[in-house]
PDB file of N, CA and C in Angstrom:
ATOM      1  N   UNK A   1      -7.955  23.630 -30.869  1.00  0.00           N
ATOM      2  CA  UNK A   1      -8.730  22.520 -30.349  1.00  0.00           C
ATOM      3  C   UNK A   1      -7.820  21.415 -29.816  1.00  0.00           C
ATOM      4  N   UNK A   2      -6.692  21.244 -30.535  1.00  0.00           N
ATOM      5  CA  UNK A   2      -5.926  19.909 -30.147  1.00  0.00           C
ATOM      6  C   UNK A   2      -5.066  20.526 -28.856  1.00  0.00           C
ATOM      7  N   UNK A   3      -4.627  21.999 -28.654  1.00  0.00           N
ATOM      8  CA  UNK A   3      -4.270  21.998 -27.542  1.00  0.00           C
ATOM      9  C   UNK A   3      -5.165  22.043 -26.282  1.00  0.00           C
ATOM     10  N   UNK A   4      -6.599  22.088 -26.103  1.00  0.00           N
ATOM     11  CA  UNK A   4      -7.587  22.469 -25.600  1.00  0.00           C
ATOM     12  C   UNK A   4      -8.074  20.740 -24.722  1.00  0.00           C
ATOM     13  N   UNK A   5      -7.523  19.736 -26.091  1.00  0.00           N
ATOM     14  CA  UNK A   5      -7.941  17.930 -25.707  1.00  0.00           C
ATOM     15  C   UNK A   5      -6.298  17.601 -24.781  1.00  0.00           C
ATOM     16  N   UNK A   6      -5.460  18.366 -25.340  1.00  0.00           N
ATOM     17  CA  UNK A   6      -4.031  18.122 -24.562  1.00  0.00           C
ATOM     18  C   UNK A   6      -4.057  18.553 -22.842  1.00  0.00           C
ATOM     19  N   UNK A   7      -5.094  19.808 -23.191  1.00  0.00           N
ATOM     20  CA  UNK A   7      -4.834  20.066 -21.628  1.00  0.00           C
ATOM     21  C   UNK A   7      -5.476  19.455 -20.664  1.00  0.00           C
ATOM     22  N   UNK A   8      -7.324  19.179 -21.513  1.00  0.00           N
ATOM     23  CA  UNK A   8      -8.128  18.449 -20.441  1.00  0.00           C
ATOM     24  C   UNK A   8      -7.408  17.313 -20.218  1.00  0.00           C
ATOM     25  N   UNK A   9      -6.745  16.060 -21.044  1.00  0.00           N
ATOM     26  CA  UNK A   9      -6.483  14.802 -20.483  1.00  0.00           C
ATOM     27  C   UNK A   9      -5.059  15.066 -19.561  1.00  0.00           C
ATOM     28  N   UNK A  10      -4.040  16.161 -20.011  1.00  0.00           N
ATOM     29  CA  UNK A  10      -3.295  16.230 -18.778  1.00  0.00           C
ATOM     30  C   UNK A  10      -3.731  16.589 -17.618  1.00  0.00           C
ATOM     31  N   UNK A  11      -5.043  17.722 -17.133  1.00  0.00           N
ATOM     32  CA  UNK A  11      -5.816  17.625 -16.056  1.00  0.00           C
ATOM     33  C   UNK A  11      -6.372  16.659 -15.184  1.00  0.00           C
ATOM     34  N   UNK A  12      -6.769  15.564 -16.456  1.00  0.00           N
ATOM     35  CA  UNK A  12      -7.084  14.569 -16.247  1.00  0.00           C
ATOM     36  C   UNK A  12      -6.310  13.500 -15.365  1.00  0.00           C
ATOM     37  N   UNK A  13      -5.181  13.158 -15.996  1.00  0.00           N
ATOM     38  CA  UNK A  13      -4.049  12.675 -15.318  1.00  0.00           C
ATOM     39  C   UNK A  13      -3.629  13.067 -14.082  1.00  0.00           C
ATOM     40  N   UNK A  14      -3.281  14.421 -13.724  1.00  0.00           N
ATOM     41  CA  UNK A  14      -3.053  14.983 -12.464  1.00  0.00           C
ATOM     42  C   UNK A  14      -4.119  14.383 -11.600  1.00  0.00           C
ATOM     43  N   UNK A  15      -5.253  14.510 -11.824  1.00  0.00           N
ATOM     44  CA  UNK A  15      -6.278  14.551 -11.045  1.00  0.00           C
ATOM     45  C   UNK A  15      -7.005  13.106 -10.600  1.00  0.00           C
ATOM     46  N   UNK A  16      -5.944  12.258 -11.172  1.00  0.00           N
ATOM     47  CA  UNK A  16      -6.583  10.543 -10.807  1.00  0.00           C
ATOM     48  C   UNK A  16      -6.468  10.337  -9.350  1.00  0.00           C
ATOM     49  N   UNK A  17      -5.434  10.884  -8.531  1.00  0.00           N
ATOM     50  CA  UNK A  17      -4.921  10.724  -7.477  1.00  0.00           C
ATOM     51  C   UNK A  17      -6.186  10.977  -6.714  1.00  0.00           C
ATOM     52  N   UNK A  18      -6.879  12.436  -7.139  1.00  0.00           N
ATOM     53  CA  UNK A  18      -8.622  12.931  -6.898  1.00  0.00           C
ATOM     54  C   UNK A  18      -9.309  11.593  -6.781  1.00  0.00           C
ATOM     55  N   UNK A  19      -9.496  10.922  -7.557  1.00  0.00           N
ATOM     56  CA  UNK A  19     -10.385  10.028  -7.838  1.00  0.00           C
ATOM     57  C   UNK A  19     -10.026   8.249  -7.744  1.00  0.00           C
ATOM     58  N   UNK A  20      -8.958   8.350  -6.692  1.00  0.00           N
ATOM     59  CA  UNK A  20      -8.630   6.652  -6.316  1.00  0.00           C
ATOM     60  C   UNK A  20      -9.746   5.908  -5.642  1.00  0.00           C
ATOM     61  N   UNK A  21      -9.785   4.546  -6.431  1.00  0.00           N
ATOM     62  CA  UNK A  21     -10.499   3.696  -5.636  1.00  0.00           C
ATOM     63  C   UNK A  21     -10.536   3.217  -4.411  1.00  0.00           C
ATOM     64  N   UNK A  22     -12.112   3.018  -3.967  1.00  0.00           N
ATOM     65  CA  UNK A  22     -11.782   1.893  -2.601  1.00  0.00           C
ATOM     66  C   UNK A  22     -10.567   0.474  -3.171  1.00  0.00           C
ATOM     67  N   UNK A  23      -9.577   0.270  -2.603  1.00  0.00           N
ATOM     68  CA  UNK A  23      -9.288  -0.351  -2.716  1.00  0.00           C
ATOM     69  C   UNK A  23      -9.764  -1.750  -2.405  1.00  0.00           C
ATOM     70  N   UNK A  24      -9.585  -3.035  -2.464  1.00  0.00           N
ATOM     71  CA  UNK A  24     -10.092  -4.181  -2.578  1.00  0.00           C
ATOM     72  C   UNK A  24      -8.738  -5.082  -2.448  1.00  0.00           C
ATOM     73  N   UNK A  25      -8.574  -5.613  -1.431  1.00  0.00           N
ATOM     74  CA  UNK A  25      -7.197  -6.068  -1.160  1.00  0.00           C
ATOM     75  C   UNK A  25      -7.599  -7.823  -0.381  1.00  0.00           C
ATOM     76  N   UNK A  26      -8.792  -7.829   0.044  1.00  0.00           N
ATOM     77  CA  UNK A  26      -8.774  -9.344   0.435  1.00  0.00           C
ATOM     78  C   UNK A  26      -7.714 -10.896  -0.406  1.00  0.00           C
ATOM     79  N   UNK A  27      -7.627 -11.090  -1.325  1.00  0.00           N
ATOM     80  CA  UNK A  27      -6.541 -12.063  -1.878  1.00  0.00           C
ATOM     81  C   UNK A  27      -5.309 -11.669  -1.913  1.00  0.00           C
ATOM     82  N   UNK A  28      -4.914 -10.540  -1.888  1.00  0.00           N
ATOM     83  CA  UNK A  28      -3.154 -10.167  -2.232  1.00  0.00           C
ATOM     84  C   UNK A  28      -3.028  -9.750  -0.168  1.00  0.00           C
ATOM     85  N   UNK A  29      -3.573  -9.388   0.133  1.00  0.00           N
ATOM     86  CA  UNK A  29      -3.430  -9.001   1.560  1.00  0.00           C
ATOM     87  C   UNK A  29      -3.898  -9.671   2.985  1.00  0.00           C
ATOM     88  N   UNK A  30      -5.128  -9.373   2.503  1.00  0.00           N
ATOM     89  CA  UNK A  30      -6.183  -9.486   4.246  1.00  0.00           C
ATOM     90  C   UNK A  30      -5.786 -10.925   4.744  1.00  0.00           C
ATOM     91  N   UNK A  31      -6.352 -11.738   2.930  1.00  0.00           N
ATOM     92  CA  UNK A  31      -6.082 -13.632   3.338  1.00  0.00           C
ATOM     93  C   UNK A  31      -4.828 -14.001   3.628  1.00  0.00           C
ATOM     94  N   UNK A  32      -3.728 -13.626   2.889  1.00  0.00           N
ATOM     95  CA  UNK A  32      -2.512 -14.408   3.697  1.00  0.00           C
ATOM     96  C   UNK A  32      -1.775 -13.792   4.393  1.00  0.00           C
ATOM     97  N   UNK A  33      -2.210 -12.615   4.819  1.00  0.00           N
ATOM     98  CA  UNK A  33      -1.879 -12.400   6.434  1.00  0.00           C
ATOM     99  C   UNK A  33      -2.415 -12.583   7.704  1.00  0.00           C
ATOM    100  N   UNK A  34      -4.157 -12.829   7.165  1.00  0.00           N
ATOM    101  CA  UNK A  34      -4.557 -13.666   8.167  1.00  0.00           C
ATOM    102  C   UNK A  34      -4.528 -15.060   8.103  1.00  0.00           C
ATOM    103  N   UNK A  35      -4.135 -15.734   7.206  1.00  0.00           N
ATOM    104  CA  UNK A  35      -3.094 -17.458   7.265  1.00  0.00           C
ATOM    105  C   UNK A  35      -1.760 -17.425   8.191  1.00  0.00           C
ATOM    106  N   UNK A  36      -0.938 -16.486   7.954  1.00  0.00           N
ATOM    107  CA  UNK A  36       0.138 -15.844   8.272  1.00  0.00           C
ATOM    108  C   UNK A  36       0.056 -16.257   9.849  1.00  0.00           C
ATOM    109  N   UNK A  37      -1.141 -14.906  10.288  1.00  0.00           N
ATOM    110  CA  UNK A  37      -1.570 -15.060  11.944  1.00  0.00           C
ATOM    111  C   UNK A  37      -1.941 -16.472  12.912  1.00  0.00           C
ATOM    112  N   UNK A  38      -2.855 -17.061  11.803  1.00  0.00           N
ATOM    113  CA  UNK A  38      -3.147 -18.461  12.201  1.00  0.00           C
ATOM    114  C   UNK A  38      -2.304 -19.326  12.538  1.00  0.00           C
ATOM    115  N   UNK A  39      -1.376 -19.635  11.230  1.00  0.00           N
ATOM    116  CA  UNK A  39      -0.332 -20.868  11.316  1.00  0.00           C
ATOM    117  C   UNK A  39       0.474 -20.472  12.576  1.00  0.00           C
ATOM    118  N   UNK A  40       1.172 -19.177  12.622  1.00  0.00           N
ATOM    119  CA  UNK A  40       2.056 -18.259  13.945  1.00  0.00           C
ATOM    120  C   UNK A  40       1.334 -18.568  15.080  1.00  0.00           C
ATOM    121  N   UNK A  41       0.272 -18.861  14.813  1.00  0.00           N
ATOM    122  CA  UNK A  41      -0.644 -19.378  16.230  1.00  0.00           C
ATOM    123  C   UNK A  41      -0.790 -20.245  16.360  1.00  0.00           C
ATOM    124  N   UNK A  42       0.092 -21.520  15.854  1.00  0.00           N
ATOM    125  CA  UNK A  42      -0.762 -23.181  15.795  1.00  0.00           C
ATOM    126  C   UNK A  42      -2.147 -23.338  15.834  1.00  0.00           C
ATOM    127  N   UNK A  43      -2.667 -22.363  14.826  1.00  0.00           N
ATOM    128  CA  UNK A  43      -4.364 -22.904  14.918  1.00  0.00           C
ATOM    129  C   UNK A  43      -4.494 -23.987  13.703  1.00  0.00           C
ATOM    130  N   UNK A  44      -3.782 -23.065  12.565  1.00  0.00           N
ATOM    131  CA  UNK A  44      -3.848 -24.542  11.259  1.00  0.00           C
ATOM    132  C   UNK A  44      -2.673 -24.168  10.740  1.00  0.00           C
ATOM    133  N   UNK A  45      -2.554 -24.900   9.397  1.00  0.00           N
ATOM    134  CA  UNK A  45      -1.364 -24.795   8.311  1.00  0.00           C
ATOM    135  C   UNK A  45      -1.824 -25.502   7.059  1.00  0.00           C
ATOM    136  N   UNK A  46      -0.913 -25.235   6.130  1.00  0.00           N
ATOM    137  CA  UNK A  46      -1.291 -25.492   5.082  1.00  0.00           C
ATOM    138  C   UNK A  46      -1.501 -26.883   4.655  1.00  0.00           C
ATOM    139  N   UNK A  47      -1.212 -28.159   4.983  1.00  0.00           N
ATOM    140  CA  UNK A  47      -1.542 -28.951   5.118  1.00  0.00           C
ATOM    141  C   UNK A  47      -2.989 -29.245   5.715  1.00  0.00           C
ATOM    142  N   UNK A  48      -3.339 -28.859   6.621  1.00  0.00           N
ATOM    143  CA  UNK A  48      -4.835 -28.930   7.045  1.00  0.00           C
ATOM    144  C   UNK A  48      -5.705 -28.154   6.213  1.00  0.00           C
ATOM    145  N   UNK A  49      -5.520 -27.112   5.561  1.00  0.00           N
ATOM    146  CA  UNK A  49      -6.466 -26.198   4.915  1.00  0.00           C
ATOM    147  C   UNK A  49      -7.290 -26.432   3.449  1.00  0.00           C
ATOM    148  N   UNK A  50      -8.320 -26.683   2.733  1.00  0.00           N
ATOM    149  CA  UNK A  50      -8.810 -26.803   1.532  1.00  0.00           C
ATOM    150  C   UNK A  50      -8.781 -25.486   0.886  1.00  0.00           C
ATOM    151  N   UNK A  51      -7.691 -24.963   0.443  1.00  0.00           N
ATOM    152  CA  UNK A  51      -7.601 -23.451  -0.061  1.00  0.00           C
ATOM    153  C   UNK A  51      -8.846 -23.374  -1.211  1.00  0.00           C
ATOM    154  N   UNK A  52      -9.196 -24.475  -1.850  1.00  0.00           N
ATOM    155  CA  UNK A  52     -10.522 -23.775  -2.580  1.00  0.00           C
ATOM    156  C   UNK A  52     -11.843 -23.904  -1.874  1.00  0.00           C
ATOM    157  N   UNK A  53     -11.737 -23.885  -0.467  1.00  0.00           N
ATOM    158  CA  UNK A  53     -13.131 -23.186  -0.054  1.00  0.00           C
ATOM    159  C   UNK A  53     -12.298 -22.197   0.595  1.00  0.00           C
ATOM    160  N   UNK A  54     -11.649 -21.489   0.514  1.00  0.00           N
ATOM    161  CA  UNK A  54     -11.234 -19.772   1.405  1.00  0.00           C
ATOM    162  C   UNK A  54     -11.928 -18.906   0.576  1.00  0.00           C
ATOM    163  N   UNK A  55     -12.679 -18.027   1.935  1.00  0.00           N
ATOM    164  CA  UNK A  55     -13.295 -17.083   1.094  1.00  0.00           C
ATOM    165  C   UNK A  55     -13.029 -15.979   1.706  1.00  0.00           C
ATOM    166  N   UNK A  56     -13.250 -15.187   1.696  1.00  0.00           N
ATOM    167  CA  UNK A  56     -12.510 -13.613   2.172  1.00  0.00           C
ATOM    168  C   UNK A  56     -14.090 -12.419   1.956  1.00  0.00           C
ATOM    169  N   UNK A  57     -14.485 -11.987   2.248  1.00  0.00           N
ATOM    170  CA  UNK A  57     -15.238 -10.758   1.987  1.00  0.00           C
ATOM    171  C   UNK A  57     -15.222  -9.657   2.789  1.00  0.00           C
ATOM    172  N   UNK A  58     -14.787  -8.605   1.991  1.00  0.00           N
ATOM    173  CA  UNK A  58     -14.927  -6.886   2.698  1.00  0.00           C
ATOM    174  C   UNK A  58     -16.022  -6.397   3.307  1.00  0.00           C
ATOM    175  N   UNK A  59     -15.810  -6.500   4.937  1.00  0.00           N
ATOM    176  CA  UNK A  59     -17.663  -6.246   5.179  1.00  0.00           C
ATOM    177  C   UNK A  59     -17.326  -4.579   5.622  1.00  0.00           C
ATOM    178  N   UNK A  60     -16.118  -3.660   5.847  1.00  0.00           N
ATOM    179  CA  UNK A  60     -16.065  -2.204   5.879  1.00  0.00           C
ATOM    180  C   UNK A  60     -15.015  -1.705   5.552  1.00  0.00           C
ATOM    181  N   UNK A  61     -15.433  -0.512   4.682  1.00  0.00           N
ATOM    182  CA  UNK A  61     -14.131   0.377   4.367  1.00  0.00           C
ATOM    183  C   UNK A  61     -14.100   1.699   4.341  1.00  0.00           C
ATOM    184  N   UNK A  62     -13.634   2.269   5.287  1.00  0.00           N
ATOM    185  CA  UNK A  62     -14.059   3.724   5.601  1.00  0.00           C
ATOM    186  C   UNK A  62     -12.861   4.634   5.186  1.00  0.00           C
ATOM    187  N   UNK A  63     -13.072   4.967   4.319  1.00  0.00           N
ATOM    188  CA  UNK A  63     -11.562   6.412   3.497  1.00  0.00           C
ATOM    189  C   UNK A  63     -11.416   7.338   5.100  1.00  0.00           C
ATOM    190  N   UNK A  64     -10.219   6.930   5.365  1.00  0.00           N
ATOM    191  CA  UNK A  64      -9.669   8.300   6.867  1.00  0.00           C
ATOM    192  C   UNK A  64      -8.844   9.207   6.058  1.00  0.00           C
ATOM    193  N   UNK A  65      -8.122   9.278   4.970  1.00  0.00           N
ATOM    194  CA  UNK A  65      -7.268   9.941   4.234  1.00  0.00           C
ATOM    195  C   UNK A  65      -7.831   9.777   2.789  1.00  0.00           C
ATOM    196  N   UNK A  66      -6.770  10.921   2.132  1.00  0.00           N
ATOM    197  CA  UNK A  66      -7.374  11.536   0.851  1.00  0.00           C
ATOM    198  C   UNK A  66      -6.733  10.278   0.077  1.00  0.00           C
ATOM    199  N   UNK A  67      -5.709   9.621   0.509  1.00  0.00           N
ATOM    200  CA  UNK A  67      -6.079   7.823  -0.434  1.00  0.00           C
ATOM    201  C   UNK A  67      -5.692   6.956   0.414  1.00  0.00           C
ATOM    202  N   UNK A  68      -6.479   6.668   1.895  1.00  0.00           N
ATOM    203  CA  UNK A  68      -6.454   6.241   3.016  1.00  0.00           C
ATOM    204  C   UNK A  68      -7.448   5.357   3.573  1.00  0.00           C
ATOM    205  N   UNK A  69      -8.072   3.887   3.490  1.00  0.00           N
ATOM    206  CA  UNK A  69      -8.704   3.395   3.879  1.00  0.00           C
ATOM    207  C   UNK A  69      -8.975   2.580   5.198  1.00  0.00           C
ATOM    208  N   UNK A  70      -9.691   2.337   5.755  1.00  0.00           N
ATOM    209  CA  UNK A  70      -9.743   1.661   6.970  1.00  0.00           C
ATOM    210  C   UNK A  70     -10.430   0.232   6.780  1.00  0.00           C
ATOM    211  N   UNK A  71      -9.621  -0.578   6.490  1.00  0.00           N
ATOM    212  CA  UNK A  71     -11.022  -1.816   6.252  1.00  0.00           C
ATOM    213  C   UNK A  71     -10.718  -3.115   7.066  1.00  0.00           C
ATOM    214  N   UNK A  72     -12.192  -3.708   7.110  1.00  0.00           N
ATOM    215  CA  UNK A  72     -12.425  -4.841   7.520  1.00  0.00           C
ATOM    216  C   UNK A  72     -12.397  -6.114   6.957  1.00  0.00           C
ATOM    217  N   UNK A  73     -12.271  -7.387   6.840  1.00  0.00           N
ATOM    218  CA  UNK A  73     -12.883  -8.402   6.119  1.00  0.00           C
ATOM    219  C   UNK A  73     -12.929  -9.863   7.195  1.00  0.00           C
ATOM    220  N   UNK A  74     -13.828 -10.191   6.411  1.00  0.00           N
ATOM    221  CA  UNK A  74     -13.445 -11.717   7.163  1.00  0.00           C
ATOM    222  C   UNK A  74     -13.545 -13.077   6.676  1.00  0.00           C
ATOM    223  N   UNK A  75     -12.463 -13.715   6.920  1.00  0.00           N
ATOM    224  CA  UNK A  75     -11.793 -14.575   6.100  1.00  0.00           C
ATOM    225  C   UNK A  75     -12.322 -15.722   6.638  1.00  0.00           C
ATOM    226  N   UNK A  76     -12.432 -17.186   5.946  1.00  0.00           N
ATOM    227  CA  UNK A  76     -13.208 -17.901   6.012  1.00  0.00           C
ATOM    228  C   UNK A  76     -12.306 -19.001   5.785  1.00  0.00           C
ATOM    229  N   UNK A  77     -11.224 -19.848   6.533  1.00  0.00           N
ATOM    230  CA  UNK A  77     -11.001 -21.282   6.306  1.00  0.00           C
ATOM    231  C   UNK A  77     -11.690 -21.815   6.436  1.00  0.00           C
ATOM    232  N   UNK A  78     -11.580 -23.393   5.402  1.00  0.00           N
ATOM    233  CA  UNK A  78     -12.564 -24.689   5.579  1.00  0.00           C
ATOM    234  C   UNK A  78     -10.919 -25.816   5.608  1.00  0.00           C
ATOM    235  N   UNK A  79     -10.675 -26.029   6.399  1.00  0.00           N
ATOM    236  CA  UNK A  79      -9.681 -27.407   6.695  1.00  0.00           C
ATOM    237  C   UNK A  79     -10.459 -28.438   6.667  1.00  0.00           C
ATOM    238  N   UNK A  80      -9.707 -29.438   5.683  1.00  0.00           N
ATOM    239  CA  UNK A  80      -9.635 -30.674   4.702  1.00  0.00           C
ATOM    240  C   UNK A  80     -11.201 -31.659   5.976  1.00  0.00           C
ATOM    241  N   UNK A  81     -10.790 -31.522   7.142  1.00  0.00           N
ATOM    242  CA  UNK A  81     -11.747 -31.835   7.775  1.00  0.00           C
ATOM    243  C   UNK A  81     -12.742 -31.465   8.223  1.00  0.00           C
ATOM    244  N   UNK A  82     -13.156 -30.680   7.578  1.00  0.00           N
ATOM    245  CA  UNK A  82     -14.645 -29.937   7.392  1.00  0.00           C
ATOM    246  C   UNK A  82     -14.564 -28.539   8.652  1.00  0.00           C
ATOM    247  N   UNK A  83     -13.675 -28.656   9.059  1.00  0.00           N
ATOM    248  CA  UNK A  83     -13.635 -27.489  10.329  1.00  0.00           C
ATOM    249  C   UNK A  83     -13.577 -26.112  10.036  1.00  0.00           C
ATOM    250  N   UNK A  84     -14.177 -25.726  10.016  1.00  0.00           N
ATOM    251  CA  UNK A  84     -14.454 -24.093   9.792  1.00  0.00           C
ATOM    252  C   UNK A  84     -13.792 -23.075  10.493  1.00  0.00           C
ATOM    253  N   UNK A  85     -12.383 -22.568  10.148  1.00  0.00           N
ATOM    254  CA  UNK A  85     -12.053 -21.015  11.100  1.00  0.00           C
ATOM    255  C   UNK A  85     -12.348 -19.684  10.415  1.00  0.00           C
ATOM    256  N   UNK A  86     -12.742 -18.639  11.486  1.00  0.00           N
ATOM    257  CA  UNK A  86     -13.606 -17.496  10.699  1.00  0.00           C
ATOM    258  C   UNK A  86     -12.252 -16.900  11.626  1.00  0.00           C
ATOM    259  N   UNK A  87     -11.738 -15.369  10.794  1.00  0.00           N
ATOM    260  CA  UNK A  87     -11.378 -14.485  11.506  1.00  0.00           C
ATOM    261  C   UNK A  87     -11.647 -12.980  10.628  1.00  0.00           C
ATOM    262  N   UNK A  88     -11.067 -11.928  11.672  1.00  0.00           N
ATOM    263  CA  UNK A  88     -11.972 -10.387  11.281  1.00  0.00           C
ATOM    264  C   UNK A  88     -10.436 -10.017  10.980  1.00  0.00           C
ATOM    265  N   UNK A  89     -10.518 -10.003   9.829  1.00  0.00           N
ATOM    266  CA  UNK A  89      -8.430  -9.261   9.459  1.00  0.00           C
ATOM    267  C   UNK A  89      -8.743  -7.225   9.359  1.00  0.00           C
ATOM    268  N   UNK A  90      -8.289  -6.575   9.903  1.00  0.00           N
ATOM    269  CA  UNK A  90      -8.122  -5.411  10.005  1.00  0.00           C
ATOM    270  C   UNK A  90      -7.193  -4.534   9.452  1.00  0.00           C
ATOM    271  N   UNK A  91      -7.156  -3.646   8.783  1.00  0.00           N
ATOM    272  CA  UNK A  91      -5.597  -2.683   8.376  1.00  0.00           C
ATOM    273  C   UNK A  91      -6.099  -1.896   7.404  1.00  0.00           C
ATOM    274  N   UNK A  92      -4.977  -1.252   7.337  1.00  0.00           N
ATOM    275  CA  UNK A  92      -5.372   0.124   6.123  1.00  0.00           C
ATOM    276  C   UNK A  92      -4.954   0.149   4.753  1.00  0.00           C
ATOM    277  N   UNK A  93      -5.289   0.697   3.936  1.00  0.00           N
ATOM    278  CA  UNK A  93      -4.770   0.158   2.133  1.00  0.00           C
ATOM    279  C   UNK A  93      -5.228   1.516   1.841  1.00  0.00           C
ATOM    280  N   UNK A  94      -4.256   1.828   0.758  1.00  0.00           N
ATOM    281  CA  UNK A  94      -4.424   2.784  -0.163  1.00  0.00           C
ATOM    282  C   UNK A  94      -4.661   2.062  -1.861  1.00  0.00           C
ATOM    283  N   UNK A  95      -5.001   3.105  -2.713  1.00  0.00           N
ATOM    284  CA  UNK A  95      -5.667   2.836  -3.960  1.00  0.00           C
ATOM    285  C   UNK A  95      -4.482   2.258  -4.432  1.00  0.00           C
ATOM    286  N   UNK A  96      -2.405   2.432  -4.175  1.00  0.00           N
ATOM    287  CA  UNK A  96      -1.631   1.804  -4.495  1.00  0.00           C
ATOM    288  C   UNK A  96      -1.288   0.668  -3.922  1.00  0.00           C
ATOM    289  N   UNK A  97      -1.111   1.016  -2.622  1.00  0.00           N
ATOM    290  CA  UNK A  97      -0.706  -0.409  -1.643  1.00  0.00           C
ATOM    291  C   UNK A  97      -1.679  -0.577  -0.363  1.00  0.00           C
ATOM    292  N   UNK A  98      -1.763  -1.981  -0.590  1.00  0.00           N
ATOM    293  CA  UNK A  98      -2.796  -2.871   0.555  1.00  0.00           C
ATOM    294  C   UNK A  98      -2.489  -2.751   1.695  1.00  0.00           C
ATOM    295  N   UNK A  99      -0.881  -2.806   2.092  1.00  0.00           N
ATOM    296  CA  UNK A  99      -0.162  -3.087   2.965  1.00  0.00           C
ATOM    297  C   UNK A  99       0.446  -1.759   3.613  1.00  0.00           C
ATOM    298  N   UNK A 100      -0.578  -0.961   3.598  1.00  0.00           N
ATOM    299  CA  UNK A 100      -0.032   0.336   4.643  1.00  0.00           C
ATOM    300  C   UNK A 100       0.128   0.522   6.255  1.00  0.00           C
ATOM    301  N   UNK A 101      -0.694  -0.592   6.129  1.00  0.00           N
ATOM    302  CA  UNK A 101      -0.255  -1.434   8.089  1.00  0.00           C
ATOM    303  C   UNK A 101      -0.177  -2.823   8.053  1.00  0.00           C
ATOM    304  N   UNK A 102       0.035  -3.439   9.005  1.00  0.00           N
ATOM    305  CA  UNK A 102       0.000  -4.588   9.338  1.00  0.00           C
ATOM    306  C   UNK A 102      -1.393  -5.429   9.353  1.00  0.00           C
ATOM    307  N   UNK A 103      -1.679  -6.115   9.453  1.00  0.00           N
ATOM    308  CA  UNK A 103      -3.481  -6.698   9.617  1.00  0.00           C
ATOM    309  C   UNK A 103      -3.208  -7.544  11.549  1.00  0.00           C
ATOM    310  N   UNK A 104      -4.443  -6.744  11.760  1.00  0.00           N
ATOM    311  CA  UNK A 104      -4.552  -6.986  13.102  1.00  0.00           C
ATOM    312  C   UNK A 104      -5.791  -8.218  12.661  1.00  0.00           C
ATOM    313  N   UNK A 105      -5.641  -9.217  13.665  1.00  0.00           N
ATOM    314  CA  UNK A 105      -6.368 -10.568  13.360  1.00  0.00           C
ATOM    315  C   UNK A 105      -7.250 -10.889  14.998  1.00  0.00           C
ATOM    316  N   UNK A 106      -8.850 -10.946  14.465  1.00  0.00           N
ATOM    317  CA  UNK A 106      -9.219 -11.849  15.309  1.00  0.00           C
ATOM    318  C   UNK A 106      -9.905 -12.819  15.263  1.00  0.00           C
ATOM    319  N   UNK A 107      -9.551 -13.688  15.777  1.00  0.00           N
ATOM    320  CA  UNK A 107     -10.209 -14.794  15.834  1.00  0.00           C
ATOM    321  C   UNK A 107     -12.105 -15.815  16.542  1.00  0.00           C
ATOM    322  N   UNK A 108     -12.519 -15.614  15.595  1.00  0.00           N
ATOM    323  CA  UNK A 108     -13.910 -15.759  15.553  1.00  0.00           C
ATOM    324  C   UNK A 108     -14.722 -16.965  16.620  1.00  0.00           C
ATOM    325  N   UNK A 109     -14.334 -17.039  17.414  1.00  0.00           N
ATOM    326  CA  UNK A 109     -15.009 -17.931  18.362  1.00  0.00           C
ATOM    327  C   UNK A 109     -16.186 -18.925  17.940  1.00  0.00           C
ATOM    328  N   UNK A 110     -17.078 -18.336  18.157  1.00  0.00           N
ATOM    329  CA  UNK A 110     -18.455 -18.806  18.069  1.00  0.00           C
ATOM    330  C   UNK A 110     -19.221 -17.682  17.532  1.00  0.00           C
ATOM    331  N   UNK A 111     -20.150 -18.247  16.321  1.00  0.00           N
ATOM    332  CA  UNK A 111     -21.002 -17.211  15.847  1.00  0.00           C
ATOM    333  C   UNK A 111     -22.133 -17.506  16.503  1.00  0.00           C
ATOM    334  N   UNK A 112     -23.532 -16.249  16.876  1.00  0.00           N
ATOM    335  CA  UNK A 112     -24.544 -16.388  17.243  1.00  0.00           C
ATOM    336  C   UNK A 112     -25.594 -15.799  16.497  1.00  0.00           C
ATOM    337  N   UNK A 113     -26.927 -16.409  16.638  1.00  0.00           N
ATOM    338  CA  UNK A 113     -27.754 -16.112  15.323  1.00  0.00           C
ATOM    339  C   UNK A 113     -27.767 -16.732  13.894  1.00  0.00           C
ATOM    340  N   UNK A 114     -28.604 -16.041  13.177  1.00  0.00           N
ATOM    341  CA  UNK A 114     -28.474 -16.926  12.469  1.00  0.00           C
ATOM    342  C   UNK A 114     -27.483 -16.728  11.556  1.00  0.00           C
TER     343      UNK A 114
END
């Protein structure tokens, strides 16, 4: 029996790689590389920014590889003067690292609707 619990949890182990998460990378990734993009753009800096209204949310993440994601988010400055910048940060993350590409950044113009 005890070699029988030895083998399932070493199966087990092998097989996590099977079973990696969507990853979830908006704070360690998406946001300060899309700050990153901004400031590189003279749009803001950290001085202008109220970092406790940044908000970040994952609106897609599509697995292209067996621990390969494709995701979206979009990040939400509020600068100290009430000014609102929205952008769509883009790139790929695995269940280990966020940073399997670069984050492609765009910048949110004008929203329409409601």
């Amino acid at each position: 029996m005890t070699r029988q619990i030895a083998l399932i949890g070493t199966l087990f182990v092998l097989s996590l790689p099977l079973f990696a998460e969507d990853p979830y990378c908006s704070e360690n990734w998406a946001t300060p590389m899309t700050f990153a993009h901004l400031k590189n753009a003279g749009i803001t800096d950290n001085e202008k920014l109220d970092w406790s209204k940044t908000v970040a949310k994952r609106i897609a993440s599509e697995k292209i590889g067996s621990d390969l994601y494709h995701q979206v988010y979009l990040v939400r400055f509020t600068e100290k003067s009430g000014k609102v910048i929205e952008a769509i940060a883009v790139h790929d993350a695995s269940s280990v690292e966020c940073s399997m590409t670069g984050v492609e950044v765009f910048l949110v113009a004008k929203r329409l609707g409601p």
